[in-house]
C-alpha atoms as a PDB file:
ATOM      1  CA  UNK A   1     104.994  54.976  41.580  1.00  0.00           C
ATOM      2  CA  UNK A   2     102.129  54.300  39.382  1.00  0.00           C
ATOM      3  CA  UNK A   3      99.726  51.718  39.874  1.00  0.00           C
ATOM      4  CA  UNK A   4      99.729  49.277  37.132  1.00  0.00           C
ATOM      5  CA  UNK A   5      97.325  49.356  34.299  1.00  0.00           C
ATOM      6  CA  UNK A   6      94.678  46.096  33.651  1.00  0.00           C
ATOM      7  CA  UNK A   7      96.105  43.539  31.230  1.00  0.00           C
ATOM      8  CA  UNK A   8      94.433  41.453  29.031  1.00  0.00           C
ATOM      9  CA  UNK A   9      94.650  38.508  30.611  1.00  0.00           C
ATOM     10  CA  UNK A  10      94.113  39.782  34.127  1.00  0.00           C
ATOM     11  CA  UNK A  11      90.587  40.953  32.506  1.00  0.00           C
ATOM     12  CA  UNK A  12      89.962  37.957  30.871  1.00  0.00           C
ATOM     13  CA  UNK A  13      90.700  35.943  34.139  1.00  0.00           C
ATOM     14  CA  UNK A  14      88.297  38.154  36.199  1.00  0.00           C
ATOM     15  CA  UNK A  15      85.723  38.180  33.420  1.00  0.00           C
ATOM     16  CA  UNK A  16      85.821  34.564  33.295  1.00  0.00           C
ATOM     17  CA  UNK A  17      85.324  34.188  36.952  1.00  0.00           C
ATOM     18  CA  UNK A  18      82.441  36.496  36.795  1.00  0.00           C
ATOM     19  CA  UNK A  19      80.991  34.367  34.024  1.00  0.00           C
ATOM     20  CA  UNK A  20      81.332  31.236  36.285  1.00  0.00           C
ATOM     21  CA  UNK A  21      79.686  33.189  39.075  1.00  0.00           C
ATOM     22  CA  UNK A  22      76.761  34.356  36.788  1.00  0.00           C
ATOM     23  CA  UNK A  23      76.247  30.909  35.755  1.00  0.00           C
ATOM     24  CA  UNK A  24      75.943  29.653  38.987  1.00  0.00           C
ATOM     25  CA  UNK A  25      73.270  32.416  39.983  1.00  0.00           C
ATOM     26  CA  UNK A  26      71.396  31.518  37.118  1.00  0.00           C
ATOM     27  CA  UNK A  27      71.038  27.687  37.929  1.00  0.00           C
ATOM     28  CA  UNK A  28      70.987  27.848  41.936  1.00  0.00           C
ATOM     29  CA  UNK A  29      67.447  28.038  41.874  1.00  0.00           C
ATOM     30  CA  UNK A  30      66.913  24.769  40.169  1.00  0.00           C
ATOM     31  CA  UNK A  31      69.667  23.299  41.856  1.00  0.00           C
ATOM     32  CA  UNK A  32      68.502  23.704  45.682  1.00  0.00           C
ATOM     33  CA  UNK A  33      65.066  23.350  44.227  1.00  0.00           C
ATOM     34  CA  UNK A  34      64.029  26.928  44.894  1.00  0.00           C
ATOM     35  CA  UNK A  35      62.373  27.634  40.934  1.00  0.00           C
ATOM     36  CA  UNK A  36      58.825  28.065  42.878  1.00  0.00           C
ATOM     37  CA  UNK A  37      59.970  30.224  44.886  1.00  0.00           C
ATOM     38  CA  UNK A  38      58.702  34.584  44.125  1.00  0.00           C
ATOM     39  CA  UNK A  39      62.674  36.002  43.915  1.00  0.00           C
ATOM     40  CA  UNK A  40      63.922  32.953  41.782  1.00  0.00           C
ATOM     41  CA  UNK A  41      62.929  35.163  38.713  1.00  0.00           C
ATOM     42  CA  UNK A  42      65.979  37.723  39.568  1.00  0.00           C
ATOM     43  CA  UNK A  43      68.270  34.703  39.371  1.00  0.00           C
ATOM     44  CA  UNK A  44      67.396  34.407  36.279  1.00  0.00           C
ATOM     45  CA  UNK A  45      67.213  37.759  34.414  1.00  0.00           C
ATOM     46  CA  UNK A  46      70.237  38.887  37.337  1.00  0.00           C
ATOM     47  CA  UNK A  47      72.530  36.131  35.954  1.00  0.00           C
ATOM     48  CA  UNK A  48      71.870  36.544  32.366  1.00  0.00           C
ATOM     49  CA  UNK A  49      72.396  39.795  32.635  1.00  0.00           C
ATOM     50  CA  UNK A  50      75.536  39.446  34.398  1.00  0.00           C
ATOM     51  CA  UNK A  51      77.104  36.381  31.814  1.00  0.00           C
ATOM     52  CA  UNK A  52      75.949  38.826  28.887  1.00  0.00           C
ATOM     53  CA  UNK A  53      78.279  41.414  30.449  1.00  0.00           C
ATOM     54  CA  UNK A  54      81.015  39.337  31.044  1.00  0.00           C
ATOM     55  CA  UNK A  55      81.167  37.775  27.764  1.00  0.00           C
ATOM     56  CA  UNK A  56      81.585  41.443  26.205  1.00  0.00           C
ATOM     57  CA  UNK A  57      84.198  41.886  28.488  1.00  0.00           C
ATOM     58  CA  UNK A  58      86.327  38.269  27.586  1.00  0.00           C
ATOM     59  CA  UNK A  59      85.475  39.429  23.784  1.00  0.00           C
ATOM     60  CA  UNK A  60      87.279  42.361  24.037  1.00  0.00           C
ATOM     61  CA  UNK A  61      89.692  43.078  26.920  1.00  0.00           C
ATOM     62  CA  UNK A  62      91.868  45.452  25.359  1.00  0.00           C
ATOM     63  CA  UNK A  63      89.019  48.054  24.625  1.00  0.00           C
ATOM     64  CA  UNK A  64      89.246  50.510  27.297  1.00  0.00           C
ATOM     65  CA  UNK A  65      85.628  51.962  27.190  1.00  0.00           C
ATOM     66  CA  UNK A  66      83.917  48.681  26.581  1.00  0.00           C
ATOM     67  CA  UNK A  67      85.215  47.433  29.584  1.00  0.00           C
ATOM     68  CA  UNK A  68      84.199  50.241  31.964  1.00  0.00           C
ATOM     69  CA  UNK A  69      81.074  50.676  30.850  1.00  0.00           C
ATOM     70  CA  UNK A  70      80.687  46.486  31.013  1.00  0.00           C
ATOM     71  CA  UNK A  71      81.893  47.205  34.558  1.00  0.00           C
ATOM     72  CA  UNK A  72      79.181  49.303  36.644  1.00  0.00           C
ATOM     73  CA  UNK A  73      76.173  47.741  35.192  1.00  0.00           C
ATOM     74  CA  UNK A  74      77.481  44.293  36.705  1.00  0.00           C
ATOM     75  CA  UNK A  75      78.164  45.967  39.982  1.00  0.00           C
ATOM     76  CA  UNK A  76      74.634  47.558  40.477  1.00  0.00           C
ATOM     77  CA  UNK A  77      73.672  43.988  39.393  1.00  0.00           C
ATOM     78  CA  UNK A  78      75.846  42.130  42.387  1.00  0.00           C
ATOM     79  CA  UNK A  79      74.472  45.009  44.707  1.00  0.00           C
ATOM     80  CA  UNK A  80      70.569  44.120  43.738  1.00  0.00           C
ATOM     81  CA  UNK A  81      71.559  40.639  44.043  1.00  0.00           C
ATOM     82  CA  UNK A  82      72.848  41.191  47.635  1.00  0.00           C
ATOM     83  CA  UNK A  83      69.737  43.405  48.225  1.00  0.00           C
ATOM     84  CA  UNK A  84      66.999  40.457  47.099  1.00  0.00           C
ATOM     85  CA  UNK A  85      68.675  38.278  49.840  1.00  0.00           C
ATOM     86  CA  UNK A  86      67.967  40.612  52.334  1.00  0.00           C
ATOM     87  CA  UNK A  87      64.705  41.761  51.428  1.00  0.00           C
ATOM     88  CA  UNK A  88      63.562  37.885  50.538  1.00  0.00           C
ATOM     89  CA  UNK A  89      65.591  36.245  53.143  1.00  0.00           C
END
């Protein structure tokens, strides 16, 4: 049995909801008033980064290579973003 492909609406759904999820990274700090604060830059650039990715993805779900590569930048991303809470607190 082989395991199903990705459609384009199952990447567009997950892109979406990464594009949600980069938006809220890139306005928590100004939201819980934490903009002063040394790590609120990689919010910033972090989130960005991550919407930028995810909007190549929703733009064109049906092009195999596009999406993988779109994929493992945002994953190192989420990784440094789990990284700079433990290292910041």
């Amino acid at each position: 049995m082989e395991l199903p492909t990705d459609s384009s609406s199952t990447v567009r759904t997950a892109s979406t909801v990464t594009l949600l999820a980069a938006i809220w990274l890139f306005l928590s700090p100004w939201i819980y008033s934490l903009y002063r604060l040394p790590n609120a830059w990689n919010s910033w650039i972090v989130g960005l980064a991550i919407a930028a990715l995810a909007a190549i993805r929703i733009g064109s779900p049906g092009r195999v290579p596009v999406v993988k590569l779109a994929k493992l930048p945002s994953w190192c991303m989420d990784a440094g973003v789990a990284m700079d809470l433990r290292i910041y607190g």
